[in-house]
C-alpha atoms as a PDB file:
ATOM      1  CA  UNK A   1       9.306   2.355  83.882  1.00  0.00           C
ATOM      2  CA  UNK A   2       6.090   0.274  84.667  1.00  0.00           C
ATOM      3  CA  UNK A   3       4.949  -3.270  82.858  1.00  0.00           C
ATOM      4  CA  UNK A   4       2.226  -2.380  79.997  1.00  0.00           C
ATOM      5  CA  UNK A   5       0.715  -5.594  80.183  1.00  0.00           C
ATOM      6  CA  UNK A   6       0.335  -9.265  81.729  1.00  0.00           C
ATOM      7  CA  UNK A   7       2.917 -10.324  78.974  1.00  0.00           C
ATOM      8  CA  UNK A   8       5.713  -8.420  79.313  1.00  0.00           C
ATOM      9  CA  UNK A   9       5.335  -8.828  83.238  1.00  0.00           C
ATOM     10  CA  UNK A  10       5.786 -12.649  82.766  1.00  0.00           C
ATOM     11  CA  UNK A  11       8.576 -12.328  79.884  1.00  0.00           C
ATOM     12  CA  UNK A  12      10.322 -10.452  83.023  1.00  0.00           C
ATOM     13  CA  UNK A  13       9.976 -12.558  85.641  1.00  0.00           C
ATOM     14  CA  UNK A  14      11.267 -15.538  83.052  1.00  0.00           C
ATOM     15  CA  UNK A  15      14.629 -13.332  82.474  1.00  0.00           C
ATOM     16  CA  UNK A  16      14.795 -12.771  85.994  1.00  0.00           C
ATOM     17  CA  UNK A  17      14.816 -16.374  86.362  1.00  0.00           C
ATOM     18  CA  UNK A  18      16.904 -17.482  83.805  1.00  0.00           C
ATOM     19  CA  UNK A  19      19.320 -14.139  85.375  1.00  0.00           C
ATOM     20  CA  UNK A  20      19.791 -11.842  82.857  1.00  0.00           C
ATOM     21  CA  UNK A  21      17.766  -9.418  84.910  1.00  0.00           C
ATOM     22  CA  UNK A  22      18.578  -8.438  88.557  1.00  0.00           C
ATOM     23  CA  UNK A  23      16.145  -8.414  91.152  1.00  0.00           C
ATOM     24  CA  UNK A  24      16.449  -4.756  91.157  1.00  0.00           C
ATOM     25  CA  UNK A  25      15.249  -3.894  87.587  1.00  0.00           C
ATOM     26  CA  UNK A  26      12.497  -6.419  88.116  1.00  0.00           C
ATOM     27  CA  UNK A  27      11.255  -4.977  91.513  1.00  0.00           C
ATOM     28  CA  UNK A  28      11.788  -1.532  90.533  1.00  0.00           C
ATOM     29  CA  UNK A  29       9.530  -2.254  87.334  1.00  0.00           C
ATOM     30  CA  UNK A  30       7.051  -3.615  89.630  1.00  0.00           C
ATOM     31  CA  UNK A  31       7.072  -1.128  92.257  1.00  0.00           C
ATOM     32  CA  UNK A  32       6.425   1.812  89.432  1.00  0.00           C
ATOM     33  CA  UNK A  33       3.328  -0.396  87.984  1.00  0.00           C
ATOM     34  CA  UNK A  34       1.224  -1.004  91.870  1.00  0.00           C
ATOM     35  CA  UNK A  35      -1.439  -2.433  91.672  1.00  0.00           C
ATOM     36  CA  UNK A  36      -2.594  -1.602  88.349  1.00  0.00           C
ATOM     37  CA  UNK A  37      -5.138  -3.716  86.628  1.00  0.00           C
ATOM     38  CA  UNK A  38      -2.895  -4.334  83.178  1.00  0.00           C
ATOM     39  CA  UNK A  39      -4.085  -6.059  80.048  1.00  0.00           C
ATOM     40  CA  UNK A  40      -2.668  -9.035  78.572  1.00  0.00           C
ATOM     41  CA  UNK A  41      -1.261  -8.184  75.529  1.00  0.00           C
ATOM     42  CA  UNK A  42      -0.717  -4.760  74.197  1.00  0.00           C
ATOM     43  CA  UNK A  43      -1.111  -4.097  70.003  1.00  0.00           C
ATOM     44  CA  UNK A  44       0.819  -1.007  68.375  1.00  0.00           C
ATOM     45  CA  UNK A  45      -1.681   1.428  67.004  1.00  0.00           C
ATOM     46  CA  UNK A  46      -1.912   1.493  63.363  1.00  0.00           C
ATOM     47  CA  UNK A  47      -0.022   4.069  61.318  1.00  0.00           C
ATOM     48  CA  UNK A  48      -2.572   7.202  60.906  1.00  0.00           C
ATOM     49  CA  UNK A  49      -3.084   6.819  56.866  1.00  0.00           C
ATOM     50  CA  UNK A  50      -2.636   9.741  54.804  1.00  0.00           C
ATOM     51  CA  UNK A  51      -5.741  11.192  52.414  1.00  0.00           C
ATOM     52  CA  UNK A  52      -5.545  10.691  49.366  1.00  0.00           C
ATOM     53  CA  UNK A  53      -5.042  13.724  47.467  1.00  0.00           C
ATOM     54  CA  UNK A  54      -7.573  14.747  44.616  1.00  0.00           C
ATOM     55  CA  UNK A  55      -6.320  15.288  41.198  1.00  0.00           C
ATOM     56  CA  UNK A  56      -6.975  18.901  40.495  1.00  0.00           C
ATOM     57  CA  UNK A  57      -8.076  19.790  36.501  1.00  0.00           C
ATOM     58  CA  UNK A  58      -7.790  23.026  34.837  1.00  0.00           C
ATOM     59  CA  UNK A  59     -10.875  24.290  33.821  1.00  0.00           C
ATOM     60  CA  UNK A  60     -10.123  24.448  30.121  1.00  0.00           C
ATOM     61  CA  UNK A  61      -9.823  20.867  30.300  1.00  0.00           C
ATOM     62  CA  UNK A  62     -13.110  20.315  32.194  1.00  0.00           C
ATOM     63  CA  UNK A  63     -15.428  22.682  29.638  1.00  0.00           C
ATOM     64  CA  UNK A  64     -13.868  20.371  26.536  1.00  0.00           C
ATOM     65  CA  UNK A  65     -15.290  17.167  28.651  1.00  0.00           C
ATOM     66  CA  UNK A  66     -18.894  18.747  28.408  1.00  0.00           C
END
């Protein structure tokens, strides 16, 4: 699986470092990325938000409002 940003490409290398990573899983990660131009940070997108849904009135009740 390649890095998605800058970020998570450091926060590897540090757990390679510190060893709870082998050098494997870190060049393997690398390898799949290249030479990819990669932000530095990557957001979630926001949630897709839902219409709000219109109140439907009978018409009875909307000829006794004229």
């Amino acid at each position: 699986m390649p890095f998605k940003s800058q970020a998570q490409r450091r926060k590897f290398a540090e757990l390679l470092v510190q060893g709870k990573i082998s050098s494997e899983t870190y060049e393997e990660w690398n390898r799949e990325t290249g030479s990819k131009k990669l932000p530095e940070r990557v957001r979630r997108k926001p949630a897709a938000r839902q219409k709000a849904k219109t109140r439907r009135t009978s018409r009875a009740s909307s000829k006794r409002r004229r």
